[in-house]
N, C-alpha and C. Protein backbone atom coordinates (compact mmCIF):
# COMPACT_ATOMS: atom_id res chain seq x y z
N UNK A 1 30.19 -3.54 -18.94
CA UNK A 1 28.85 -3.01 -19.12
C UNK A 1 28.27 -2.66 -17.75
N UNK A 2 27.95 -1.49 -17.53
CA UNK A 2 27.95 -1.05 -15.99
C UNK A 2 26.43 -1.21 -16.33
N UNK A 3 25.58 -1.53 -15.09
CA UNK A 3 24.30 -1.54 -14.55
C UNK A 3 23.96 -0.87 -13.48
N UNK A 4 22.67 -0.33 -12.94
CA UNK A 4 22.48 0.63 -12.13
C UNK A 4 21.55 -0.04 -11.05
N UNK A 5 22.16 0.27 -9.75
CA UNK A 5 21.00 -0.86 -8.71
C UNK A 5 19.67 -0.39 -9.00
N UNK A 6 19.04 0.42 -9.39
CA UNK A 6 17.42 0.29 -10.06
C UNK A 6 17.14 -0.88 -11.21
N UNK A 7 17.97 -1.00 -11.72
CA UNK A 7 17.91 -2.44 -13.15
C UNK A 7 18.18 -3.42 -12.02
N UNK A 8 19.17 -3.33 -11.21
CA UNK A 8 19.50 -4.57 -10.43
C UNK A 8 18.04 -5.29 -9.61
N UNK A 9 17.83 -3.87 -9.12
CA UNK A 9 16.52 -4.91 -8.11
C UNK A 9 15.32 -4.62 -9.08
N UNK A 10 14.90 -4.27 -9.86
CA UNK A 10 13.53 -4.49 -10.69
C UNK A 10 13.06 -3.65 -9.46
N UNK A 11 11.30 -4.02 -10.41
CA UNK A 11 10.41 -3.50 -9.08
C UNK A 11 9.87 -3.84 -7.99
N UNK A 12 11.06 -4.51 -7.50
CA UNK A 12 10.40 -4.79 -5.91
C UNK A 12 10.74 -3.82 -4.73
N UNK A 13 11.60 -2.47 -4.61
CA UNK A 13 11.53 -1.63 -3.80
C UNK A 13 10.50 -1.00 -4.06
N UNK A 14 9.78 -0.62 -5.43
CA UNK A 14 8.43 -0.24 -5.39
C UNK A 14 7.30 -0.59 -4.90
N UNK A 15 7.29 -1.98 -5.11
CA UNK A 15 6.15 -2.99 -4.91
C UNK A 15 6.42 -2.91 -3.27
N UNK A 16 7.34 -2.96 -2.53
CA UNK A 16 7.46 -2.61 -1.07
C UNK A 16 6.81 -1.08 -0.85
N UNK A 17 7.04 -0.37 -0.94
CA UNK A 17 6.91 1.19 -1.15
C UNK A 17 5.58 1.10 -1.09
N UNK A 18 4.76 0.94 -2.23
CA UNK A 18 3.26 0.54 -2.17
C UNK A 18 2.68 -0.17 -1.38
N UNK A 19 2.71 -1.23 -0.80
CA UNK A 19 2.92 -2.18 -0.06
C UNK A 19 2.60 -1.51 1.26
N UNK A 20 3.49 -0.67 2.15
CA UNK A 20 3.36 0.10 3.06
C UNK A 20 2.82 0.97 2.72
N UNK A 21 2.81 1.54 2.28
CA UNK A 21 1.59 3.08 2.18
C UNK A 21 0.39 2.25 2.07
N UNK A 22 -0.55 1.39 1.33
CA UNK A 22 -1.27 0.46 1.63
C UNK A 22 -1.42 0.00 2.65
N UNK A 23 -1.11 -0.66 3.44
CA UNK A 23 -0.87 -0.36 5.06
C UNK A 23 -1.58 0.17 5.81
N UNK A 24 -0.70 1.92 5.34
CA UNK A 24 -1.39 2.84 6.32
C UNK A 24 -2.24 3.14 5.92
N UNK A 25 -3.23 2.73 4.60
CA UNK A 25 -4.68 3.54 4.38
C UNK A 25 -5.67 2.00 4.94
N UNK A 26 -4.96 0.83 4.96
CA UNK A 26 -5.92 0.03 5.67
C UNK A 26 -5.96 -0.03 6.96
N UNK A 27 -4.93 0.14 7.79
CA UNK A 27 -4.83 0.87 8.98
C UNK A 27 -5.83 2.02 9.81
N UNK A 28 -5.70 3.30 8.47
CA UNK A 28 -6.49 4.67 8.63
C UNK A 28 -7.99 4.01 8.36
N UNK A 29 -8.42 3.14 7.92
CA UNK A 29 -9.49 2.98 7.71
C UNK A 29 -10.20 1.74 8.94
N UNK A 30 -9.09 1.07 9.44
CA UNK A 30 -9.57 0.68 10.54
C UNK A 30 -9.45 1.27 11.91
N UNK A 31 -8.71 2.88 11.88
CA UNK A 31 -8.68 3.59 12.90
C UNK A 31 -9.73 4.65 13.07
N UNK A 32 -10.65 4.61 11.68
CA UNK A 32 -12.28 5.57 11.68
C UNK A 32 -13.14 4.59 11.75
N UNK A 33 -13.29 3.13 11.85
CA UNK A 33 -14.29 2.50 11.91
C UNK A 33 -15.55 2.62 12.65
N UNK A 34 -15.18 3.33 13.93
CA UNK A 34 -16.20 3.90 14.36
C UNK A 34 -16.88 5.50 14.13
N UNK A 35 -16.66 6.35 13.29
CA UNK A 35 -16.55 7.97 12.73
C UNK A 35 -17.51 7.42 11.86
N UNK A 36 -18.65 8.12 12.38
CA UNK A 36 -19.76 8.23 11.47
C UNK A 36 -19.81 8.94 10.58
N UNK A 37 -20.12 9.11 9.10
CA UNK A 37 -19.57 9.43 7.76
C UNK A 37 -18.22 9.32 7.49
N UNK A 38 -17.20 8.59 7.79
CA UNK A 38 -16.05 8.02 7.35
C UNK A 38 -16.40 7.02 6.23
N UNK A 39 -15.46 7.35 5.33
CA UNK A 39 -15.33 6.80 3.77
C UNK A 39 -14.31 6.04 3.76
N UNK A 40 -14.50 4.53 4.03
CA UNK A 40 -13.02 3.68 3.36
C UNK A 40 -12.65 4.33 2.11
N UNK A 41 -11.04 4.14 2.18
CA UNK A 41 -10.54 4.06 0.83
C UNK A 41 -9.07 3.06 0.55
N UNK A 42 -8.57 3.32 -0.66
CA UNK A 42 -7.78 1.98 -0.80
C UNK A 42 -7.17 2.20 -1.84
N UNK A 43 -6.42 1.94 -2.77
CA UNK A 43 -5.56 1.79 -3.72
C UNK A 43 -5.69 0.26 -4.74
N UNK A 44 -6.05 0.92 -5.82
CA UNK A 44 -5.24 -0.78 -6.54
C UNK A 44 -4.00 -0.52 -6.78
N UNK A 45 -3.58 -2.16 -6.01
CA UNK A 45 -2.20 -1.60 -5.89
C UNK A 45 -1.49 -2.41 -7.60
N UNK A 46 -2.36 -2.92 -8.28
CA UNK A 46 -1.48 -3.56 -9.27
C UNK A 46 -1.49 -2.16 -10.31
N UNK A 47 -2.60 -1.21 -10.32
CA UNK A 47 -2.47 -0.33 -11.02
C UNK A 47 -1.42 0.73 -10.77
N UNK A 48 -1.84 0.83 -9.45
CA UNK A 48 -0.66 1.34 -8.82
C UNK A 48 0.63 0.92 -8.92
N UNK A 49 1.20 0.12 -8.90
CA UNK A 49 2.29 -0.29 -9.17
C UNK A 49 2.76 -0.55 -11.27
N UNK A 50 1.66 -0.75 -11.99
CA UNK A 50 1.97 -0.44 -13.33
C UNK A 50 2.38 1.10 -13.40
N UNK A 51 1.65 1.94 -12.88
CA UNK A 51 1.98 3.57 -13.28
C UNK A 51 2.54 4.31 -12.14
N UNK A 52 3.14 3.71 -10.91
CA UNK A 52 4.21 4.25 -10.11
C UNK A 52 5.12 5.38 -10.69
N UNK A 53 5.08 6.43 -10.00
CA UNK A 53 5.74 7.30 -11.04
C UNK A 53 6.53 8.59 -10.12
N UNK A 54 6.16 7.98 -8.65
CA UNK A 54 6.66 9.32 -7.63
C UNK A 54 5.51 10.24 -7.76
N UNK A 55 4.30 10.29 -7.71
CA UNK A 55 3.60 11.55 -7.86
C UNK A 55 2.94 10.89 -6.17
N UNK A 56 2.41 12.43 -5.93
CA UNK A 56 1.70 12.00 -4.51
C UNK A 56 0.09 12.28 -4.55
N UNK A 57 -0.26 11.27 -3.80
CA UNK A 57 -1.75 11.09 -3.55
C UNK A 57 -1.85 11.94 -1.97
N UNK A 58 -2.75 12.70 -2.14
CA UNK A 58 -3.42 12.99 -1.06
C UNK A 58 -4.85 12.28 -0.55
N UNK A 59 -4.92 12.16 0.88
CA UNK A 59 -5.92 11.76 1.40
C UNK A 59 -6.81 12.80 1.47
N UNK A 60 -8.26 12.76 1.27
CA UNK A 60 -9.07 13.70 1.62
C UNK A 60 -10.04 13.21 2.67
N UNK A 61 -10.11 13.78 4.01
CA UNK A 61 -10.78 13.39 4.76
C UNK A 61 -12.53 14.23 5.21
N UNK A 62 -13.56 13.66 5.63
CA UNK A 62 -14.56 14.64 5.46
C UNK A 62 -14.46 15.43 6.89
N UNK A 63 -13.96 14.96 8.01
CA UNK A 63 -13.77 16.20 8.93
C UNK A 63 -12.44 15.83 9.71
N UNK A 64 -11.88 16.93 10.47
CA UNK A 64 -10.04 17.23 10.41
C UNK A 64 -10.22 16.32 11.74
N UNK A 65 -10.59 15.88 12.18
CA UNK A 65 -10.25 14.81 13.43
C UNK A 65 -9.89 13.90 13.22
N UNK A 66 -9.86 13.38 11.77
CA UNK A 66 -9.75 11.83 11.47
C UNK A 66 -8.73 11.41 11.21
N UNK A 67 -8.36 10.29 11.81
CA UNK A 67 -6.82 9.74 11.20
C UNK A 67 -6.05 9.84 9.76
N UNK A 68 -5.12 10.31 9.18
CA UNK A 68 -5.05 10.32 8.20
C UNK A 68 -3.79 9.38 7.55
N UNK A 69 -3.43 8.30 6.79
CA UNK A 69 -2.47 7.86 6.50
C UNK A 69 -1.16 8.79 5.80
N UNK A 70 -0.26 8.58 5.64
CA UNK A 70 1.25 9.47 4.88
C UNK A 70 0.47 9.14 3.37
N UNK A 71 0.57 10.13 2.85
CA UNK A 71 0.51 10.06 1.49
C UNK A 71 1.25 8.82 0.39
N UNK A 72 0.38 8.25 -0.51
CA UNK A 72 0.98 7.28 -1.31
C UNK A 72 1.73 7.36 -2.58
N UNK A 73 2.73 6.80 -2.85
CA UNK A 73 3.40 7.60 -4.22
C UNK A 73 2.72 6.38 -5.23
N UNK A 74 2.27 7.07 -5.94
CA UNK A 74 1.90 6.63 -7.27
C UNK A 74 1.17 7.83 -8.15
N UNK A 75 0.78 7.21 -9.61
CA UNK A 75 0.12 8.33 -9.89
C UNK A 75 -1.31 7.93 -10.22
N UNK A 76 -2.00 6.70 -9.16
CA UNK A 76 -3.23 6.61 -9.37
C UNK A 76 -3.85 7.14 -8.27
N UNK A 77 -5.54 7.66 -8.52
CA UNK A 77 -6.10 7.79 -7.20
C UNK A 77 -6.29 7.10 -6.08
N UNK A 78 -6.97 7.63 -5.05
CA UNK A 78 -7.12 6.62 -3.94
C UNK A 78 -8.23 6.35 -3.99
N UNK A 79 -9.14 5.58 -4.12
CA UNK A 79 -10.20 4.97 -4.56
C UNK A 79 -11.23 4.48 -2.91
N UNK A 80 -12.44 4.92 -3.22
CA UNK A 80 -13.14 4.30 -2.17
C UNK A 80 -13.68 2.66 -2.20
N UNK A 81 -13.67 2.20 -1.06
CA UNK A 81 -14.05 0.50 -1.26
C UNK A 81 -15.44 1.22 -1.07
N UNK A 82 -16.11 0.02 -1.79
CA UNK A 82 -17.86 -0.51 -1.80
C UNK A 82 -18.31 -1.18 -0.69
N UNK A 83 -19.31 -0.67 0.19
CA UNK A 83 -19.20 -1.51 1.02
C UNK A 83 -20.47 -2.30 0.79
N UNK A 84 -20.34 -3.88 1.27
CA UNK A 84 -21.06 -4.77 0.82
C UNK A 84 -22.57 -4.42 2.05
N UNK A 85 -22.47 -4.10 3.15
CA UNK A 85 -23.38 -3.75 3.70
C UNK A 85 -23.61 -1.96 4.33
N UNK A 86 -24.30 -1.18 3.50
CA UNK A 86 -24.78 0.11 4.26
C UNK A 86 -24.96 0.34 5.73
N UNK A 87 -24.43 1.16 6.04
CA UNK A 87 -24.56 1.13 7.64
C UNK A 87 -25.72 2.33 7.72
N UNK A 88 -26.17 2.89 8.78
CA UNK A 88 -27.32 4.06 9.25
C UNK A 88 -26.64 5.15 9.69
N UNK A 89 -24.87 5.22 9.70
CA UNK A 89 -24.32 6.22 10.21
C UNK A 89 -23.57 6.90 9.26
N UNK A 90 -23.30 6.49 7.76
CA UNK A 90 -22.78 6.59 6.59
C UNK A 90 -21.23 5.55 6.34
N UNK A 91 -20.98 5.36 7.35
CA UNK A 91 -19.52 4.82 7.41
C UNK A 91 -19.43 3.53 6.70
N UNK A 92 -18.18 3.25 6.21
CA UNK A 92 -17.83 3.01 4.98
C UNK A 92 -17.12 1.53 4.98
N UNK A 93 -16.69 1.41 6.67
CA UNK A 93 -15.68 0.55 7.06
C UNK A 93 -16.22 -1.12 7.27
N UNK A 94 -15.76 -1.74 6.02
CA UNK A 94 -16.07 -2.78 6.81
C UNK A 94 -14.74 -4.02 7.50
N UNK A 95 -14.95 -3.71 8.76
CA UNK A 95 -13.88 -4.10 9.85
C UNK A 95 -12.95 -5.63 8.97
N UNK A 96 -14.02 -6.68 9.25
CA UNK A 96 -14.20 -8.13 8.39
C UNK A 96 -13.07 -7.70 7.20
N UNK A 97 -13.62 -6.90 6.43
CA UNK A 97 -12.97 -7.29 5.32
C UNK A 97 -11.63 -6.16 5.41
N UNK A 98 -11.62 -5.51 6.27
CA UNK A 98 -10.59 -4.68 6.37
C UNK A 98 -9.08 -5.47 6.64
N UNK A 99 -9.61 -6.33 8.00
CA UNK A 99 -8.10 -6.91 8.56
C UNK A 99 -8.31 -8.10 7.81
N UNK A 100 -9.14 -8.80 6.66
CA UNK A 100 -8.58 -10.00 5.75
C UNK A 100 -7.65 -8.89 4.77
N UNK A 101 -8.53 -7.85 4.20
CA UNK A 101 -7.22 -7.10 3.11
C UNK A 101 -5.17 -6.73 3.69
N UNK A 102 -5.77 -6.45 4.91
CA UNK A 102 -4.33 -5.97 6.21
C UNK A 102 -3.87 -6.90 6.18
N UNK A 103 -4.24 -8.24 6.61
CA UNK A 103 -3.29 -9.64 6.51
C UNK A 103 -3.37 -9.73 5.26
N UNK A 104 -4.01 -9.81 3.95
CA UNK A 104 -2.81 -10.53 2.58
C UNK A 104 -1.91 -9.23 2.39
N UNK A 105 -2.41 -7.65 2.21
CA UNK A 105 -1.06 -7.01 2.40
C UNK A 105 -0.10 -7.45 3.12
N UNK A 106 -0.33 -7.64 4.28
CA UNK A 106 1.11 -7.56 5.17
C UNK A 106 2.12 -9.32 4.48
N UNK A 107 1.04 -10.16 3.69
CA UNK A 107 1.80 -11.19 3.56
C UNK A 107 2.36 -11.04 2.28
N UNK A 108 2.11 -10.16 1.52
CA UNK A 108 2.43 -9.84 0.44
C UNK A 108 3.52 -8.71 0.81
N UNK A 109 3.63 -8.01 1.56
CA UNK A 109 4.71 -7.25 1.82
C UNK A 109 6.06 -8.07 1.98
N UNK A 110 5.63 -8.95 3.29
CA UNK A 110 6.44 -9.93 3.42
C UNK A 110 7.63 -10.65 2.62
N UNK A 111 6.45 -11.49 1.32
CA UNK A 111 7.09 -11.83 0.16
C UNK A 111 8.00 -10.74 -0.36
N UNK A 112 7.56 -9.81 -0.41
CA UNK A 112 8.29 -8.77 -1.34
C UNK A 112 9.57 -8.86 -0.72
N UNK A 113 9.74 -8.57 0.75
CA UNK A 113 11.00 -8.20 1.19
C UNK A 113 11.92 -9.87 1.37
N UNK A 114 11.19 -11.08 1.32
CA UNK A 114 11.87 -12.11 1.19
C UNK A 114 12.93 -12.51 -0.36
N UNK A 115 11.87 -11.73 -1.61
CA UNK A 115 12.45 -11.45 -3.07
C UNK A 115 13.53 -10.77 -2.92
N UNK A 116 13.57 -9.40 -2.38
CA UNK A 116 14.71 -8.39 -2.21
C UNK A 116 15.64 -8.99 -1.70
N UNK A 117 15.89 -9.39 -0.45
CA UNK A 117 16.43 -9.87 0.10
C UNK A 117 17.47 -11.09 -0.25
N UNK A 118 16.55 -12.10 -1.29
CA UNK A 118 17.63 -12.55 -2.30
C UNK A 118 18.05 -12.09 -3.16
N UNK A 119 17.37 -11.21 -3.65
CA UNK A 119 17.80 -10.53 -5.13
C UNK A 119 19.41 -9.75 -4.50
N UNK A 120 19.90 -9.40 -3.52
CA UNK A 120 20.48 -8.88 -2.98
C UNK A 120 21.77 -9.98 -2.33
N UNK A 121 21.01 -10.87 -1.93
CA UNK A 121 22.26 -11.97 -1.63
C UNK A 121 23.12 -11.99 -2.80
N UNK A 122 21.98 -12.50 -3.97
CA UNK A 122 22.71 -13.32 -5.44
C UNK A 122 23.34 -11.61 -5.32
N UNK A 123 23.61 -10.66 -5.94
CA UNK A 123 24.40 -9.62 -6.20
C UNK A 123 25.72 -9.19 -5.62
N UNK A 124 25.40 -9.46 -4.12
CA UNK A 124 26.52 -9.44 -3.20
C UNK A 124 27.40 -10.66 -3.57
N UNK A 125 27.02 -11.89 -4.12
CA UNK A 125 27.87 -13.33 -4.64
C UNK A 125 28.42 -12.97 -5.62
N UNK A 126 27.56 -12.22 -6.93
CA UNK A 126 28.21 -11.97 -7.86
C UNK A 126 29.36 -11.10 -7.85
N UNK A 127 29.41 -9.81 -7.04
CA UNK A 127 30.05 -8.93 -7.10
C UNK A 127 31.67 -9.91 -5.85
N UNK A 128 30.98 -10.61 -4.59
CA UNK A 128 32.45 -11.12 -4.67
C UNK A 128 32.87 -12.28 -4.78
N UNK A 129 31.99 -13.05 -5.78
CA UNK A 129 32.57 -14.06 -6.07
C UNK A 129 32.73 -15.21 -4.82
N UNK A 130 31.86 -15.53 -4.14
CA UNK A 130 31.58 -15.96 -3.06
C UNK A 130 29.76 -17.08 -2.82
């Protein structure tokens, strides 16, 4: 009964995939923190990751100077965060909660590639019997 390494690893090359592109929009959003009318934005990534589908998200930025992250594959939008305090310049960023979201991504990336990583040992055992 042949199996295909997409059944083999489930969705954790996705959940990586997302994972990093997430990243770079918390990244892009801590690289406009100072760009007055800059709009955080962000991804849910659990939605994102239910309807992953290869489609691409574009970033829309309000003027062409601004950092922009690589486009994210999924087929949800990119969603703006709320920010808990209004600023006087319009900007969107809040720093605080930016690099707490950047650190549980990045620890959640982490995990992901620690899962793969076995999921990949056990396969390599199975296949030689080792």
């Amino acid at each position: 009964m042949p199996i295909s390494i997409n059944q083999a690893l489930g969705i954790l090359p996705m959940a990586l995939s997302l994972g990093s592109q997430r990243a770079q929009i918390l990244a892009s959003n801590l690289a406009n923190a100072d760009t007055p009318g800059y709009k955080a934005r962000d991804i849910d990534f659990s939605s994102a990751l239910a309807g992953a589908q290869g489609n691409t998200l574009a970033l829309e930025t309000a003027d062409s100077g601004q950092m922009q992250p690589a486009a994210a594959q999924a087929n949800v939008p990119l969603l703006y965060r709320v920010p808990i305090q209004p600023t006087v310049d319009g900007n969107t960023v809040d720093t605080q909660a930016q690099y707490a979201e950047f650190g549980r991504n990045a620890l959640q990336y982490e995990a992901g590639l620690t899962f793969l990583t076995d999921r990949i040992k056990t396969l390599m055992t199975a296949i030689t019997g080792n």
